[in-house]
Every structure is written in C-alpha cells, then in structure tokens.
C-alpha atoms as a PDB file:
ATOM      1  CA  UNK A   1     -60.055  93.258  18.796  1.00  0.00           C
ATOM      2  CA  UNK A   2     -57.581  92.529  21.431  1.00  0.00           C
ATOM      3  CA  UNK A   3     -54.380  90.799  20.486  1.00  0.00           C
ATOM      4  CA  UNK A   4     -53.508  87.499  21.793  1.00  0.00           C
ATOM      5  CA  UNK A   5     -50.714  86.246  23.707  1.00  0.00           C
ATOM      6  CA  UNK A   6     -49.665  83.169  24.499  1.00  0.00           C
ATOM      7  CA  UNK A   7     -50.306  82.230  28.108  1.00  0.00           C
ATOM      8  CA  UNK A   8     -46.494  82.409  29.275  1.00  0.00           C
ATOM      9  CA  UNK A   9     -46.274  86.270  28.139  1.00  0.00           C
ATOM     10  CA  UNK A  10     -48.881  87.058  30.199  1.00  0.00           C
ATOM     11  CA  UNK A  11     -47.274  85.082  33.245  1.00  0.00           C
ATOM     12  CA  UNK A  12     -43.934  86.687  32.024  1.00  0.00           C
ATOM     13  CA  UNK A  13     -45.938  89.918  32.590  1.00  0.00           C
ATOM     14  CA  UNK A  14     -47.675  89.276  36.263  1.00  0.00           C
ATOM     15  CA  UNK A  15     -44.117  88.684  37.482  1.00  0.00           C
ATOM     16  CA  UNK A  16     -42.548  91.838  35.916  1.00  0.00           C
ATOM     17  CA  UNK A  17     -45.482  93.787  37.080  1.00  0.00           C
ATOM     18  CA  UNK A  18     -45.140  91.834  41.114  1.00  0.00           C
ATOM     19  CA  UNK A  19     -41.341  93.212  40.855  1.00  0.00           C
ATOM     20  CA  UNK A  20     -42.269  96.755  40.165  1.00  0.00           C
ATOM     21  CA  UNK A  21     -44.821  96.858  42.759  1.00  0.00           C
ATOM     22  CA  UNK A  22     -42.069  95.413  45.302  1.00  0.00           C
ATOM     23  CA  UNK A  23     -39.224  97.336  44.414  1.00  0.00           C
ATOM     24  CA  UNK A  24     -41.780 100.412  44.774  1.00  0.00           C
ATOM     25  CA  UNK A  25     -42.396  99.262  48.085  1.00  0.00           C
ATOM     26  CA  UNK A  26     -39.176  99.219  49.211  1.00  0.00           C
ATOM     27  CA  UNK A  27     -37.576  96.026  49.050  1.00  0.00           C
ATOM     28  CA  UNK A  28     -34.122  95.240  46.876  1.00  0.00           C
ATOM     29  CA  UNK A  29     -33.856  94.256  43.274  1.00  0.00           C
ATOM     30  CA  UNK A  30     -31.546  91.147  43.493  1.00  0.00           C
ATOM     31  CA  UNK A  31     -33.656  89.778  46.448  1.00  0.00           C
ATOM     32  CA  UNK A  32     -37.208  90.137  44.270  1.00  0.00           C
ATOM     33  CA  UNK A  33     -35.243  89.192  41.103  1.00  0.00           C
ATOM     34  CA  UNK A  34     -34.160  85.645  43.122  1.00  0.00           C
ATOM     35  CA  UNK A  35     -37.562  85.129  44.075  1.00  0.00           C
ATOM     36  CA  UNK A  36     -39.349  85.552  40.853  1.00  0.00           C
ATOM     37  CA  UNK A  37     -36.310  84.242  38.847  1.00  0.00           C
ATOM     38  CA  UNK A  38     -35.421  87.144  36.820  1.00  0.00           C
ATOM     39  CA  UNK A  39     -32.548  88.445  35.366  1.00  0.00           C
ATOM     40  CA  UNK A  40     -33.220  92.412  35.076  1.00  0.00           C
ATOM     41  CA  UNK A  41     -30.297  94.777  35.030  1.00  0.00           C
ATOM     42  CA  UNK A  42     -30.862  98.355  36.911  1.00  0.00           C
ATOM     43  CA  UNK A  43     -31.473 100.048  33.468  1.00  0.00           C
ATOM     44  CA  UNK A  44     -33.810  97.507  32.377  1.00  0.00           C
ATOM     45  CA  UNK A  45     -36.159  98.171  35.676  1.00  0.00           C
ATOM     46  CA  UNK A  46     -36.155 101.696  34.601  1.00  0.00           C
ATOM     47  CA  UNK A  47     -37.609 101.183  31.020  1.00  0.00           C
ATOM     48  CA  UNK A  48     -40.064  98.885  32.236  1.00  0.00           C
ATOM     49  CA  UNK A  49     -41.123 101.394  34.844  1.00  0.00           C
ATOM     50  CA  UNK A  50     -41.330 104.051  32.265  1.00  0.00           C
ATOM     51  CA  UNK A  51     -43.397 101.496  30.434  1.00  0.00           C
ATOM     52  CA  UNK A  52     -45.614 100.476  33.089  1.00  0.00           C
ATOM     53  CA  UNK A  53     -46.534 104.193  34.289  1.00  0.00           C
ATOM     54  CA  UNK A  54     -47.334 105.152  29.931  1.00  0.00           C
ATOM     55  CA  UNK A  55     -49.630 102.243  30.119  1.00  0.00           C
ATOM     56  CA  UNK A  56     -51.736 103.627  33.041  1.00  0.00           C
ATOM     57  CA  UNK A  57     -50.065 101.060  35.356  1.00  0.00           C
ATOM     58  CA  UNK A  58     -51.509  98.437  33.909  1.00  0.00           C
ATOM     59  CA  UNK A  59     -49.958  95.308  33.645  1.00  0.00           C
ATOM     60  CA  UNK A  60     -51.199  95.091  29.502  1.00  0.00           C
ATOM     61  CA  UNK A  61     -48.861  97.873  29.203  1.00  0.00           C
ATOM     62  CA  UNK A  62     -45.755  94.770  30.120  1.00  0.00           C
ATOM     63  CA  UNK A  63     -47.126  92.222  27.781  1.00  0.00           C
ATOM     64  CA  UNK A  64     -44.845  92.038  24.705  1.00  0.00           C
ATOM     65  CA  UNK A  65     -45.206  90.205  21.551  1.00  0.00           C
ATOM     66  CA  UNK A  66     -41.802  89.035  20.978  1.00  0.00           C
ATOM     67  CA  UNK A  67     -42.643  85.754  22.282  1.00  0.00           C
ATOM     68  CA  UNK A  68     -39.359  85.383  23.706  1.00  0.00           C
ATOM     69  CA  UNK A  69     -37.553  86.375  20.872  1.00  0.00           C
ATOM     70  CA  UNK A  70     -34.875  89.241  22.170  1.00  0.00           C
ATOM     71  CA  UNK A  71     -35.351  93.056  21.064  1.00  0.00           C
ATOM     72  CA  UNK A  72     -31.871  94.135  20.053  1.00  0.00           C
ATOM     73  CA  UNK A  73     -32.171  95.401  17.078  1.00  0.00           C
ATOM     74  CA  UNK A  74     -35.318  98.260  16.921  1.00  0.00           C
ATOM     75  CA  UNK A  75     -35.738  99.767  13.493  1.00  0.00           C
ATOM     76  CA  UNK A  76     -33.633 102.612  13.907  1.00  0.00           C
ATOM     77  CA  UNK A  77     -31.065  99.995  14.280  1.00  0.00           C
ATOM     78  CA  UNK A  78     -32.282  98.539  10.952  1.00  0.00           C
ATOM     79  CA  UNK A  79     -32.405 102.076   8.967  1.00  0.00           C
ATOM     80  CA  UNK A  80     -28.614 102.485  10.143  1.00  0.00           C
ATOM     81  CA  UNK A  81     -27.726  99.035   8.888  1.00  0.00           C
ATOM     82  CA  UNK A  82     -29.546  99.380   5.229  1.00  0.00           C
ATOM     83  CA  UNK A  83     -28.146 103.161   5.004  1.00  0.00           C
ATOM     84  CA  UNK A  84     -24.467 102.038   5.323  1.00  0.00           C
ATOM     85  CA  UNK A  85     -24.885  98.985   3.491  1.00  0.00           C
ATOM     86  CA  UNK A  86     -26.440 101.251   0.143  1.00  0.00           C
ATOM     87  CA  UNK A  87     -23.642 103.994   1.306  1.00  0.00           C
ATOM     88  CA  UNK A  88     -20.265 101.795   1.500  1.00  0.00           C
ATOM     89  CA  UNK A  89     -21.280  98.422  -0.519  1.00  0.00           C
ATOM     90  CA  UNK A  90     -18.102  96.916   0.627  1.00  0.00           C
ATOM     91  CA  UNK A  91     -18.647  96.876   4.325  1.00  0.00           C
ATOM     92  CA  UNK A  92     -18.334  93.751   6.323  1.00  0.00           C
ATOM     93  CA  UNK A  93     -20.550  92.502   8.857  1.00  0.00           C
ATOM     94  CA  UNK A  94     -17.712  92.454  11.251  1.00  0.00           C
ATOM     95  CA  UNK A  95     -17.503  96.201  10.809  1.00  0.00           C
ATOM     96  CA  UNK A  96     -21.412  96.588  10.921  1.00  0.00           C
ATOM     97  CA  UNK A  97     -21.598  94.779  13.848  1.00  0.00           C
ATOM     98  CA  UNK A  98     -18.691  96.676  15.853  1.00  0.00           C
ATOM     99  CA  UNK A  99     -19.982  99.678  14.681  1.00  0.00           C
ATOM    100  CA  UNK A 100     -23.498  99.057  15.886  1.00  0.00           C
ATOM    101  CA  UNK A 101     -22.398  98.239  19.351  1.00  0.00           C
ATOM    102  CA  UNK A 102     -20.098 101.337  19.383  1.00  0.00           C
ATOM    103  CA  UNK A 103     -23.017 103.619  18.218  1.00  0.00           C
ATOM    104  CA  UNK A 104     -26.334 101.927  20.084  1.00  0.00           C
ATOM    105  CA  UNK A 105     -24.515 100.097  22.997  1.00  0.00           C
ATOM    106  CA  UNK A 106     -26.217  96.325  21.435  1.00  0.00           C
ATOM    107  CA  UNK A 107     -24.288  93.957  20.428  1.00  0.00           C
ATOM    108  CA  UNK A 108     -25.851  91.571  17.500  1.00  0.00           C
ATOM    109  CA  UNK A 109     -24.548  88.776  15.996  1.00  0.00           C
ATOM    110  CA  UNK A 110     -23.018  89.128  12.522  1.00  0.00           C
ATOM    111  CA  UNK A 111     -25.070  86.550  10.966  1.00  0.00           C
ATOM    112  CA  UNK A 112     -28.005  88.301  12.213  1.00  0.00           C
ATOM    113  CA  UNK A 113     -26.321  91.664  10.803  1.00  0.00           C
ATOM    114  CA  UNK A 114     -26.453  89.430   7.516  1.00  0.00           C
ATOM    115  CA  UNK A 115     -29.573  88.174   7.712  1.00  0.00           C
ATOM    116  CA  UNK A 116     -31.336  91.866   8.570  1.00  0.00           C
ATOM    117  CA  UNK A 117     -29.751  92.998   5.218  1.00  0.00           C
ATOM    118  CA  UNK A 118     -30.543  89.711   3.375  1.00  0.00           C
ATOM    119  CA  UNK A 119     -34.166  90.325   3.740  1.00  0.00           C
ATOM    120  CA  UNK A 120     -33.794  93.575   1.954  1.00  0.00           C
ATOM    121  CA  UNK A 121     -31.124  92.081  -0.362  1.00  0.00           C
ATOM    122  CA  UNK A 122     -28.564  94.478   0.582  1.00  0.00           C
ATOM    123  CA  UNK A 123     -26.202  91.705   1.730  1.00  0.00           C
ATOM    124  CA  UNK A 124     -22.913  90.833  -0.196  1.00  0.00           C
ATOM    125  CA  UNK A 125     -22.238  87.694  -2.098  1.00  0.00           C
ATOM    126  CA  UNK A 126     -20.805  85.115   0.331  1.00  0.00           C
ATOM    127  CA  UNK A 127     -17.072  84.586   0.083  1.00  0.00           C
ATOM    128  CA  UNK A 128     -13.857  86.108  -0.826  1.00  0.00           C
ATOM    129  CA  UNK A 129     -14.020  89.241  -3.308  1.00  0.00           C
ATOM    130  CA  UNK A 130     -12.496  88.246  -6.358  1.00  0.00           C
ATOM    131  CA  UNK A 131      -9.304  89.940  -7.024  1.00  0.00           C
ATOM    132  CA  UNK A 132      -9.156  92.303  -9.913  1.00  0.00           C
ATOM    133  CA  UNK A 133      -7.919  90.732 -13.200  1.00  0.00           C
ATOM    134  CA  UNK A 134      -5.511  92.574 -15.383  1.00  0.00           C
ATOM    135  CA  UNK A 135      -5.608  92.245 -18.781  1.00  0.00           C
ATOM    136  CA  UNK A 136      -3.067  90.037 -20.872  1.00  0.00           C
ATOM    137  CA  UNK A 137      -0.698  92.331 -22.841  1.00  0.00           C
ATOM    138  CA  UNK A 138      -1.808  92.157 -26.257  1.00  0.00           C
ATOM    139  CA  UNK A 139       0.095  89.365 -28.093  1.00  0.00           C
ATOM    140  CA  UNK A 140       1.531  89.997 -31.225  1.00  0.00           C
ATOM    141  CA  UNK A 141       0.159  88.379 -33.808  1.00  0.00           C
ATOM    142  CA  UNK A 142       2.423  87.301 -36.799  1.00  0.00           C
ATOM    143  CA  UNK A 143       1.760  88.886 -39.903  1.00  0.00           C
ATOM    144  CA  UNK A 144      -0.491  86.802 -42.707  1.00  0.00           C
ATOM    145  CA  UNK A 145       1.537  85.034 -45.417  1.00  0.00           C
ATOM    146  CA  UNK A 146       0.867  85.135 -48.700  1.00  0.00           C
ATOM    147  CA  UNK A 147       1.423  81.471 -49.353  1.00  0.00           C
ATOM    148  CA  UNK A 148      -0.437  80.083 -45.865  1.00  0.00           C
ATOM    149  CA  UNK A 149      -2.786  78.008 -47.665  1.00  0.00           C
ATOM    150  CA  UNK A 150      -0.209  75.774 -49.832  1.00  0.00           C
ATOM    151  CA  UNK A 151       0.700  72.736 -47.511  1.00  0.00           C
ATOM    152  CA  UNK A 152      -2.905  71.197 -48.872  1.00  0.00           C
ATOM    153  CA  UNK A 153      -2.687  71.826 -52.552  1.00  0.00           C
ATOM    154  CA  UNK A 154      -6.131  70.612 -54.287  1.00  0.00           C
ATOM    155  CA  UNK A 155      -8.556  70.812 -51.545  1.00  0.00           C
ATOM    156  CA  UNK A 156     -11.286  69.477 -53.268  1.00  0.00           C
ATOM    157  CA  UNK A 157      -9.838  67.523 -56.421  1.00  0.00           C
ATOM    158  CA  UNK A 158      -9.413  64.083 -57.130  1.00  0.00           C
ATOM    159  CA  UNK A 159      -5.860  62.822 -56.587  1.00  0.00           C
ATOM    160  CA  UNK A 160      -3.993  59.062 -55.904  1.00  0.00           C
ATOM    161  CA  UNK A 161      -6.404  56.624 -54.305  1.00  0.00           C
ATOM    162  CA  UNK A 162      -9.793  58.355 -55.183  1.00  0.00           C
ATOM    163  CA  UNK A 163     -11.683  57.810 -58.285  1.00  0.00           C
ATOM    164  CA  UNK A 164     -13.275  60.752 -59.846  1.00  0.00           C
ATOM    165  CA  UNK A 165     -16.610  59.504 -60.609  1.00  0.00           C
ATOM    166  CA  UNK A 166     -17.130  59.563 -56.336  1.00  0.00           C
END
C-alpha cells in the first residue's frame, strides 16, 4: 500500500528534484534556488543528492512525511536527550539545548527540549527547586510538674451555681 501525501509534498518534491537535475546540468545554486523559491544551503543539496541517487533517482525517494514540520531533532538526538536527563536529573533545558547544538550542530528550542522529555516524563517539575530545609534545633521542652493539673480543681463536680441533680 503506498503512503499518501498531501498534494504540496509532492509539488515540494518535483521542485527539489527540477533543482538537482539543473544544478547537475551545470547551472548555479542561488540562480535555480531564486527561480523555484527555495532556500537550500550547499550541505543541504548534498544530502538530498545522496538521497535522490539511494532512491534510484526517483523523485519518491524526495517526498517526506513531515508535512512541513522541520527535522531537527532525529532519534539519536532523542536517545542523547532521555540518557542525560535519567543520568544528571538536575539538568536544565538551557544546558540540554547548548549542549545539543555543541554536539549535533542543531539548534532546538528549549521548550521543545522540554516537551521531547515530557512525552517520556523525564522532564522536571516547572519552577524554582525548592531550597533545602534545615531542621529546627530541638526545643527544649520544660520538664512536667507535679502539680500541672491544679488551676481547675473538681473537674467534674458540682460547685456554686450548678445544682447537683443536673
């Protein structure tokens, strides 16, 4: 069963396979990328050619189901981000993030750092880290009197003001 795609990927696809074909033939990549209006970097060309000659220069081999949707973060992006999340529980997004784009060479947002680990629950509680509490010094307690109990002499008995039959 062949897998559909909507009618702009496949258009999105025509075009990238028209630039390969051109820039094989000779002519410049920021004249063909004007024409077709696309915004391909040198390195980007190259994956797509490698891409387009695996798929037996075809141009099914350039349809991608993204959708639109960008491809930053490919799952060995993901494994990295869930094995130093379990590894250093404490680590920011902030640092996730720089160290992603240090490592890979992508740069992703930190909330989508934050949501990749919230799907596997991995993500810290929002907000500040509480501070740690010490506990109070023990209070001294004063010793038990022998005579605590006399300021309410009769606790139960009848005295001025009651009658006993009550």
């Amino acid at each position: 069963m062949e897998k559909y795609y909507h009618p702009a990927v496949h258009q999105k696809a025509k075009k990238l396979e028209q630039l390969l074909l051109r820039l094989e033939a000779g002519e410049e990549l920021a004249l063909v990328c004007a024409e077709l209006e696309l915004a391909l970097t040198p390195k980007r060309v190259q994956q797509l050619q490698a891409r387009y000659e695996a798929g037996g220069r075809q141009r099914a081999a350039l349809l991608d189901g993204r959708f639109g949707h960008s491809q930053h973060v490919t799952s060995a992006i993901r494994a990295y981000l869930y094995e130093r999340r379990q590894a250093e529980g404490e680590i920011t997004g902030t640092a996730l993030a720089a160290e992603v784009e240090r490592r890979f060479e992508v740069t992703v947002s930190v909330g989508h750092i934050n949501h990749l680990l919230d799907e596997m629950a991995l993500n810290r509680r929002p907000g500040r880290p509480r501070k740690a509490v010490e506990p109070p010094p023990e209070l001294s307690q004063p010793p038990a009197q022998a005579n605590a109990g006399l300021f309410f002499p009769g606790g139960g008995e009848t005295g001025p003001g009651r009658d006993g039959d009550a």
